[in-house]
PDB file of N, CA and C in Angstrom:
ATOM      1  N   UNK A   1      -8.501   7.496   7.040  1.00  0.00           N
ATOM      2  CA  UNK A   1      -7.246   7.280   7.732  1.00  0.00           C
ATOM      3  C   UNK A   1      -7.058   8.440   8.703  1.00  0.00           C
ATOM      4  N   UNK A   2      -6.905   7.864  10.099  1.00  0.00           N
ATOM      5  CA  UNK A   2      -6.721   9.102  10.932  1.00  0.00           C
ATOM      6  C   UNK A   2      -5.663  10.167  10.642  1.00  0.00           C
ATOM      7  N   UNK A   3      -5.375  11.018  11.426  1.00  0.00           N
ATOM      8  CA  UNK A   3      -4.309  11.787  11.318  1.00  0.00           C
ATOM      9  C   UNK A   3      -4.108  12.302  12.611  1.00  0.00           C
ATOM     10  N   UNK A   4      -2.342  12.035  12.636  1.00  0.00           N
ATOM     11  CA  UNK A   4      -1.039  12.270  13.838  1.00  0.00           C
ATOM     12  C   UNK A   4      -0.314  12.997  13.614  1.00  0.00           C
ATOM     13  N   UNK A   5      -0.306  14.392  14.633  1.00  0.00           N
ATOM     14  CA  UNK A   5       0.815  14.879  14.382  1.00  0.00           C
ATOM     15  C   UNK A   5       2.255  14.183  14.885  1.00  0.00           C
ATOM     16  N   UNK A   6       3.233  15.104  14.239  1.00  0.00           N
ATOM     17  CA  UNK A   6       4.621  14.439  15.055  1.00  0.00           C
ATOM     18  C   UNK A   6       4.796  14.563  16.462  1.00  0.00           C
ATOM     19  N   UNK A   7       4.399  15.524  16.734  1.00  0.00           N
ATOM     20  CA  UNK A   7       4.551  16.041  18.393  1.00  0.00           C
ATOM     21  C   UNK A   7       3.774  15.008  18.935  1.00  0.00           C
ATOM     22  N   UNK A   8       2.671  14.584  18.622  1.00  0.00           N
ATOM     23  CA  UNK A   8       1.418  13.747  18.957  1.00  0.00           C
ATOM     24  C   UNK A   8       2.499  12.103  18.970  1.00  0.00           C
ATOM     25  N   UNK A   9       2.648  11.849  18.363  1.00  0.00           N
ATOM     26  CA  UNK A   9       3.199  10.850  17.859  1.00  0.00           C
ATOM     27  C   UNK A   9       4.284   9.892  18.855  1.00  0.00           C
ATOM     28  N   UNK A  10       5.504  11.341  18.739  1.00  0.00           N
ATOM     29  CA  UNK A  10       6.716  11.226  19.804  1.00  0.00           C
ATOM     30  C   UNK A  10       5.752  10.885  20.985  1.00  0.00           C
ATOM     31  N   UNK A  11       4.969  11.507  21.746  1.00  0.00           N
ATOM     32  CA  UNK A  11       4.292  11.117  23.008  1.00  0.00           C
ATOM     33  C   UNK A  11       3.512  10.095  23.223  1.00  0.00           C
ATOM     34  N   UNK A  12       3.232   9.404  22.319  1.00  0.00           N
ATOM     35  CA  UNK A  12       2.506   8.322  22.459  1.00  0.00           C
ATOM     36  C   UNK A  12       2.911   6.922  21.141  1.00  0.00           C
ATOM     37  N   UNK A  13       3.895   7.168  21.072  1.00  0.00           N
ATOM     38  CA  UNK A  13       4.261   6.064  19.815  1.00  0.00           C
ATOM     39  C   UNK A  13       3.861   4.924  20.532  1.00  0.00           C
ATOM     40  N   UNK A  14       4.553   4.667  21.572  1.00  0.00           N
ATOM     41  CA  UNK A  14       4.098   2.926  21.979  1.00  0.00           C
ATOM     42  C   UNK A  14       2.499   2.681  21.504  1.00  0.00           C
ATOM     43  N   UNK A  15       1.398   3.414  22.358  1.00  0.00           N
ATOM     44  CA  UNK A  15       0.353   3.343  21.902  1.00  0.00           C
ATOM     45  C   UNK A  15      -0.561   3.077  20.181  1.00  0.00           C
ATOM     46  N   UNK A  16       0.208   4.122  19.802  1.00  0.00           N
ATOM     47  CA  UNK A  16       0.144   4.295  18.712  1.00  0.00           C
ATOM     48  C   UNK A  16       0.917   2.973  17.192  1.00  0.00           C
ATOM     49  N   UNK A  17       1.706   2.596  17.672  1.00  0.00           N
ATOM     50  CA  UNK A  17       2.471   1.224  16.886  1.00  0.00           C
ATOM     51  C   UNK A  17       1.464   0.243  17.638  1.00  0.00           C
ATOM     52  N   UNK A  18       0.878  -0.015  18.903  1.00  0.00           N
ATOM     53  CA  UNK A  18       0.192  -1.231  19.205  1.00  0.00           C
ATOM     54  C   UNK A  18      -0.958  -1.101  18.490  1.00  0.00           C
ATOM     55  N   UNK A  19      -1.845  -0.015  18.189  1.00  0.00           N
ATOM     56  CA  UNK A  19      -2.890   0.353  16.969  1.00  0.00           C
ATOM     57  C   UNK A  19      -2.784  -0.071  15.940  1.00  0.00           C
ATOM     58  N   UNK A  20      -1.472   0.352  15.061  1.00  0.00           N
ATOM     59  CA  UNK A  20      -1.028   0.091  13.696  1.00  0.00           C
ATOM     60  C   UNK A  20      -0.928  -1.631  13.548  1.00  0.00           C
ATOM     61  N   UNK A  21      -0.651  -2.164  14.856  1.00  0.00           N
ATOM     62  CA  UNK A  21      -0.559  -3.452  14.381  1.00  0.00           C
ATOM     63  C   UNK A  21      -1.644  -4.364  14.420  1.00  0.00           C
ATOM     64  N   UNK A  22      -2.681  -3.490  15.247  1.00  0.00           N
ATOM     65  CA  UNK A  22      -4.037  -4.470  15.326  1.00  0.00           C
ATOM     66  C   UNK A  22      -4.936  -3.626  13.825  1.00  0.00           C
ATOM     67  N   UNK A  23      -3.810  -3.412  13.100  1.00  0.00           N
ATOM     68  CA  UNK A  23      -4.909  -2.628  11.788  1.00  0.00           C
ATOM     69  C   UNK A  23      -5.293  -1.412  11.487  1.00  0.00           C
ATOM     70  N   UNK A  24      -5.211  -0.421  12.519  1.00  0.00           N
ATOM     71  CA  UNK A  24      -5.035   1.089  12.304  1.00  0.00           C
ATOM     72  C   UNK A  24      -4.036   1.751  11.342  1.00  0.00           C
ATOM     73  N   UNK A  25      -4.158   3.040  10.268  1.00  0.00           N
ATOM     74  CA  UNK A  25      -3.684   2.993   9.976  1.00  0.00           C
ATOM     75  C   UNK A  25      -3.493   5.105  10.182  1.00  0.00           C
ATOM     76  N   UNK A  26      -2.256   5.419  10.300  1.00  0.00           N
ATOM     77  CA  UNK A  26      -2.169   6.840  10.317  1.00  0.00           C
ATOM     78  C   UNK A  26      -1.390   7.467   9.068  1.00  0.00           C
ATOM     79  N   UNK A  27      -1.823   8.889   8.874  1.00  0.00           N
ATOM     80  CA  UNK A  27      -0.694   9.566   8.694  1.00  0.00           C
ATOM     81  C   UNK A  27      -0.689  10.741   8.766  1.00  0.00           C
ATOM     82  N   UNK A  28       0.828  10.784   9.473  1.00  0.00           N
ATOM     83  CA  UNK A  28       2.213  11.502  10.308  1.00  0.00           C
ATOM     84  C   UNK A  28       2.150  13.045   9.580  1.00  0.00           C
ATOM     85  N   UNK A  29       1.818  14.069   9.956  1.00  0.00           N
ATOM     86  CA  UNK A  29       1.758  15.719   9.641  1.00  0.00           C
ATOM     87  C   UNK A  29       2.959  16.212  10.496  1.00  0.00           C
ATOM     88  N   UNK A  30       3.464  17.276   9.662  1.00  0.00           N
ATOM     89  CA  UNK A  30       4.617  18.167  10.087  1.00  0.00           C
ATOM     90  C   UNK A  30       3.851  19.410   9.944  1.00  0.00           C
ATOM     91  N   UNK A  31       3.706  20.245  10.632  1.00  0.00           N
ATOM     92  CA  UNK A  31       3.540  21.550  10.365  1.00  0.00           C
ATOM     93  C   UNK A  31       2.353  21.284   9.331  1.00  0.00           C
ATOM     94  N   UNK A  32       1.541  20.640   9.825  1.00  0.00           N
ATOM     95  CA  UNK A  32      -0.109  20.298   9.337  1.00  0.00           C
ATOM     96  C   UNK A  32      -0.149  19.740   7.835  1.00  0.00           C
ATOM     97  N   UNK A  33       1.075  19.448   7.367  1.00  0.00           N
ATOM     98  CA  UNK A  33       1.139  19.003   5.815  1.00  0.00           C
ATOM     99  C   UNK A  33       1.559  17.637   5.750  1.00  0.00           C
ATOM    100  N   UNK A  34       0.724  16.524   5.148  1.00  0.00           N
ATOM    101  CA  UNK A  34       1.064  14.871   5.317  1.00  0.00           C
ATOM    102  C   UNK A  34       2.676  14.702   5.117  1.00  0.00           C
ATOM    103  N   UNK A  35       3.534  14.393   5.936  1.00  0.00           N
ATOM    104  CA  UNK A  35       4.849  13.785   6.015  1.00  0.00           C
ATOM    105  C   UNK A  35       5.106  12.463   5.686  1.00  0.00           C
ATOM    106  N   UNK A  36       4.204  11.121   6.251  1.00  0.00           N
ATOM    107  CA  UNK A  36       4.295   9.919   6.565  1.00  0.00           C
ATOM    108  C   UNK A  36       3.149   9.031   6.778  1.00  0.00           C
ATOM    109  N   UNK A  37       3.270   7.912   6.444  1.00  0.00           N
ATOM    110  CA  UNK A  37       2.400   7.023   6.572  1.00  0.00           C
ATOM    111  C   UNK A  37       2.231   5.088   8.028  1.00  0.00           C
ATOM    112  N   UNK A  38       1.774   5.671   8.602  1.00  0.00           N
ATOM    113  CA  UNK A  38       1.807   4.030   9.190  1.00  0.00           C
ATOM    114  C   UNK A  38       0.820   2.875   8.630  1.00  0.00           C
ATOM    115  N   UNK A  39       1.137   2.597   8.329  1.00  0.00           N
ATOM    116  CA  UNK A  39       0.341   1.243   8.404  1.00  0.00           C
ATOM    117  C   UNK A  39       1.092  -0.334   8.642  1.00  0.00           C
ATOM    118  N   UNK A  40       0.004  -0.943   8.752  1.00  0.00           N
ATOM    119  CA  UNK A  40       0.827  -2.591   9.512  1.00  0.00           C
ATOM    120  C   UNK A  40       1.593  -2.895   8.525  1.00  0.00           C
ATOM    121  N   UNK A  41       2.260  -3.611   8.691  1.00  0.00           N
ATOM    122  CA  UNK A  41       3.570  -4.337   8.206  1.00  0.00           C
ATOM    123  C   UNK A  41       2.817  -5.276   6.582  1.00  0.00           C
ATOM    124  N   UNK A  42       1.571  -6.048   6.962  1.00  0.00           N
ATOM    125  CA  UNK A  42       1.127  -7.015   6.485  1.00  0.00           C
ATOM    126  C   UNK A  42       0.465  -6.104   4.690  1.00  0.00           C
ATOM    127  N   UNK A  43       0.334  -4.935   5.201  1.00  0.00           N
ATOM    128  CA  UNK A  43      -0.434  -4.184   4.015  1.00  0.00           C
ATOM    129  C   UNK A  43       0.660  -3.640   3.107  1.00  0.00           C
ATOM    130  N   UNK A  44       1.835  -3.072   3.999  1.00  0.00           N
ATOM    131  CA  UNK A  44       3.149  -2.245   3.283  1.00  0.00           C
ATOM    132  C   UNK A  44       3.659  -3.269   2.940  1.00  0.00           C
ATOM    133  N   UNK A  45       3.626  -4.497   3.008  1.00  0.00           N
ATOM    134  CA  UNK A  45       4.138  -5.684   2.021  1.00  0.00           C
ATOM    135  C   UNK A  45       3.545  -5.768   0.507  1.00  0.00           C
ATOM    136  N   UNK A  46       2.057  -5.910   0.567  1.00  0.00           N
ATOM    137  CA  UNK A  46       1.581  -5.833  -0.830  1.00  0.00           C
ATOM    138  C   UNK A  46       1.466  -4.840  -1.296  1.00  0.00           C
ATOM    139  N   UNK A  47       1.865  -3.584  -0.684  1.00  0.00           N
ATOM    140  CA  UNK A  47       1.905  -2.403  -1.467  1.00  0.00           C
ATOM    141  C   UNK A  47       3.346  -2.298  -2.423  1.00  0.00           C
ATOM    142  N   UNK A  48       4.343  -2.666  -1.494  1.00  0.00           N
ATOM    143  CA  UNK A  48       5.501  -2.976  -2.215  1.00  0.00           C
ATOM    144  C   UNK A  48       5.471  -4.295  -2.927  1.00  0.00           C
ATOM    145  N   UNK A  49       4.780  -4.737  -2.645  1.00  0.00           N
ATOM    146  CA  UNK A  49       5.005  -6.232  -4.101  1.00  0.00           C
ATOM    147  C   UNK A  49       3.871  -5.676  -5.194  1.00  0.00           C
ATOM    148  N   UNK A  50       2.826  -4.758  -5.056  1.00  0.00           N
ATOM    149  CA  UNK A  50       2.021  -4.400  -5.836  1.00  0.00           C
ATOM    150  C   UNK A  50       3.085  -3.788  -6.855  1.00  0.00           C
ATOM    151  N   UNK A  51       3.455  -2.747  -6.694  1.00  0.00           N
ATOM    152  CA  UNK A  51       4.701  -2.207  -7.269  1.00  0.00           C
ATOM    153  C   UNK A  51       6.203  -2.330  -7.392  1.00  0.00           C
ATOM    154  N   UNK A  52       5.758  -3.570  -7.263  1.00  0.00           N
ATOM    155  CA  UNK A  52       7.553  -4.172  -7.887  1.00  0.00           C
ATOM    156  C   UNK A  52       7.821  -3.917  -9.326  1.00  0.00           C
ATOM    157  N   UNK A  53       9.206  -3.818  -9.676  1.00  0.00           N
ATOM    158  CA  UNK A  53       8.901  -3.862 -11.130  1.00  0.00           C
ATOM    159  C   UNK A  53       8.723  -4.859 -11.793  1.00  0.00           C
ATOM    160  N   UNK A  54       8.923  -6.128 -11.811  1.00  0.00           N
ATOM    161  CA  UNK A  54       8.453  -6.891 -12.341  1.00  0.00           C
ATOM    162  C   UNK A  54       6.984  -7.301 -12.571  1.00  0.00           C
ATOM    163  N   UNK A  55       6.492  -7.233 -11.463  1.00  0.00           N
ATOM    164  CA  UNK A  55       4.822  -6.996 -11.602  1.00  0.00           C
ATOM    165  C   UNK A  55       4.635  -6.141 -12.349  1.00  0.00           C
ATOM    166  N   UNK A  56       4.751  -4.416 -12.717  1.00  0.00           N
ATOM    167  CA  UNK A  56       4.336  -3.875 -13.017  1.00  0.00           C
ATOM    168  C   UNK A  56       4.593  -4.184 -14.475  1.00  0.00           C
ATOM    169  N   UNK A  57       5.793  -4.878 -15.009  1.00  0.00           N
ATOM    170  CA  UNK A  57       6.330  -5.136 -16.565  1.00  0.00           C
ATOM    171  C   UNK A  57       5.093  -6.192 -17.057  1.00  0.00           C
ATOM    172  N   UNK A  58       4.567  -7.012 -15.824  1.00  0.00           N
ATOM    173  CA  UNK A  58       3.617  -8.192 -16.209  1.00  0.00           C
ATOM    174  C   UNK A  58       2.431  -7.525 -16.542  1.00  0.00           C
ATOM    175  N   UNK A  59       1.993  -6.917 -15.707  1.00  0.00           N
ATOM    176  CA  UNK A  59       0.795  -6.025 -15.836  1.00  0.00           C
ATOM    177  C   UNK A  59       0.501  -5.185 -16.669  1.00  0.00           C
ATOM    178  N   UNK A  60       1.738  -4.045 -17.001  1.00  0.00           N
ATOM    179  CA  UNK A  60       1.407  -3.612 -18.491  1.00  0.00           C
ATOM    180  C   UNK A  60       1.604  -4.533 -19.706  1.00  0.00           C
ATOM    181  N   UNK A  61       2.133  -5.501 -19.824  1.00  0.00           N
ATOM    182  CA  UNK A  61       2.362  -6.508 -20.689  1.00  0.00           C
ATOM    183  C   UNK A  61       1.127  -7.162 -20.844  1.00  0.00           C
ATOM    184  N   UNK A  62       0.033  -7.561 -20.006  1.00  0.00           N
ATOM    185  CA  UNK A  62      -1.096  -8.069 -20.007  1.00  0.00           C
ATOM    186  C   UNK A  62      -2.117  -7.005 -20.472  1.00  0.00           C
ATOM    187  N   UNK A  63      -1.813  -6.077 -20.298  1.00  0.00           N
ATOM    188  CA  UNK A  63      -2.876  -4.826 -20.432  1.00  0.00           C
ATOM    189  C   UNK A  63      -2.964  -4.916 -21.937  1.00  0.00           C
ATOM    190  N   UNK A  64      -1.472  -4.896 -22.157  1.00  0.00           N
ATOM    191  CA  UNK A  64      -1.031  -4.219 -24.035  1.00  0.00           C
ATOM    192  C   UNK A  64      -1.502  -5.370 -24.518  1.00  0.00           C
ATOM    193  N   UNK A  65      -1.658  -6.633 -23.936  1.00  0.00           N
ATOM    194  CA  UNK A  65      -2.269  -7.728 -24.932  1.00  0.00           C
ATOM    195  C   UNK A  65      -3.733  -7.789 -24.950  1.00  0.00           C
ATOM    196  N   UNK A  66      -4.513  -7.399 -23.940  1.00  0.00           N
ATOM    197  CA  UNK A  66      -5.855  -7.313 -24.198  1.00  0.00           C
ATOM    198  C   UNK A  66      -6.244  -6.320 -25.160  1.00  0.00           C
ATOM    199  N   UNK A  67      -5.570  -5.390 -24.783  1.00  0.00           N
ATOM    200  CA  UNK A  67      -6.214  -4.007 -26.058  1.00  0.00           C
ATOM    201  C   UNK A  67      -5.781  -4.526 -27.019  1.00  0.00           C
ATOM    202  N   UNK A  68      -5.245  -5.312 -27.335  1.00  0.00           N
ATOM    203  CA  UNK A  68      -4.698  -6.168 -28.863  1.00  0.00           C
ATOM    204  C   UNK A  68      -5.260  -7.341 -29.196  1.00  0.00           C
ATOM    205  N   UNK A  69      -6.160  -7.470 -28.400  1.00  0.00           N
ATOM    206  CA  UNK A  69      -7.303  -8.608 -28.357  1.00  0.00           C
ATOM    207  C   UNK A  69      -6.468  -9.855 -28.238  1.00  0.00           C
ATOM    208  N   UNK A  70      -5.238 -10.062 -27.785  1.00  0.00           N
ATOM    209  CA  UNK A  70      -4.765 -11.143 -27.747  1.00  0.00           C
ATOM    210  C   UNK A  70      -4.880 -11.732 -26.012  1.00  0.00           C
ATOM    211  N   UNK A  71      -5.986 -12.418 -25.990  1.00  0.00           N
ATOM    212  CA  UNK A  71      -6.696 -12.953 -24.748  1.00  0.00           C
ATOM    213  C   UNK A  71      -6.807 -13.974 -24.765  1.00  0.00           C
ATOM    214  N   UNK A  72      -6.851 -15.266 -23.351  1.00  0.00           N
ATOM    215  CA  UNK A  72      -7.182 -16.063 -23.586  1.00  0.00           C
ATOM    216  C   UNK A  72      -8.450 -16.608 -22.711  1.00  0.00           C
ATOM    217  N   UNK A  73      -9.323 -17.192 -22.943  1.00  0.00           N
ATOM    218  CA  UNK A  73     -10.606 -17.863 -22.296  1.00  0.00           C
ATOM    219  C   UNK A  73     -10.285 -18.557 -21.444  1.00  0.00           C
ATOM    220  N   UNK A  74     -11.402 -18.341 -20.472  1.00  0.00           N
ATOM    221  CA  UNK A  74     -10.600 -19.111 -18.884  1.00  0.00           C
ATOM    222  C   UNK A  74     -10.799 -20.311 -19.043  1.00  0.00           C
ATOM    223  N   UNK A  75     -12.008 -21.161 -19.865  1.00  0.00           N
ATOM    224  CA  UNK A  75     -11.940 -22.600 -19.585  1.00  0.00           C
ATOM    225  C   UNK A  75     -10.575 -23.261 -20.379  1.00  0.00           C
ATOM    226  N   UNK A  76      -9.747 -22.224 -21.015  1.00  0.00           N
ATOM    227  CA  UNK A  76      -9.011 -22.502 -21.712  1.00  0.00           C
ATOM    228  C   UNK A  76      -7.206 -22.696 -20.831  1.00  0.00           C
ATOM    229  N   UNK A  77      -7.511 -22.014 -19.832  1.00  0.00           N
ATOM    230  CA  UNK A  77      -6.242 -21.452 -18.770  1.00  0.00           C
ATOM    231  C   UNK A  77      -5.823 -23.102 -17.730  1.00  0.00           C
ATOM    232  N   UNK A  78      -7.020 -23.606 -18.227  1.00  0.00           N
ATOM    233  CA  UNK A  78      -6.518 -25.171 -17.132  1.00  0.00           C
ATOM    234  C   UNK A  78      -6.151 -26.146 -17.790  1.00  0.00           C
TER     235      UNK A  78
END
């Protein structure tokens, strides 16, 4: 993932958002230490549905049932 400063940034945002949306992804340094992240719209969606809480209640809930051997067989799932 590249890296932008802010100063960098302010001067060329237009440029820089037409990147992010064809798939580039940055992140934003203050005083050379990571501040921020760009990326497209389409990725910061499943990052936030990755970590919803409800997903995450499903997911450890599925976890705690495999280590408990309570699984089920896929020809069994249709």
């Amino acid at each position: 993932m590249a890296e932008i400063g802010v100063k960098e940034l302010k001067a060329t945002a237009s440029a820089v958002i037409e990147e992010v949306e064809r798939g580039a992804a940055y992140v934003v340094t203050k005083r050379g230490r990571p501040a921020a992240v760009l990326i497209p719209v389409e990725e910061a969606e499943d990052l936030v549905l990755a970590n919803a809480d409800e997903y995450l209640r499903m997911r450890r809930a599925g976890r705690t049932a495999y280590a408990k051997g309570r699984t089920t067989d896929l020809k069994d799932v249709r």
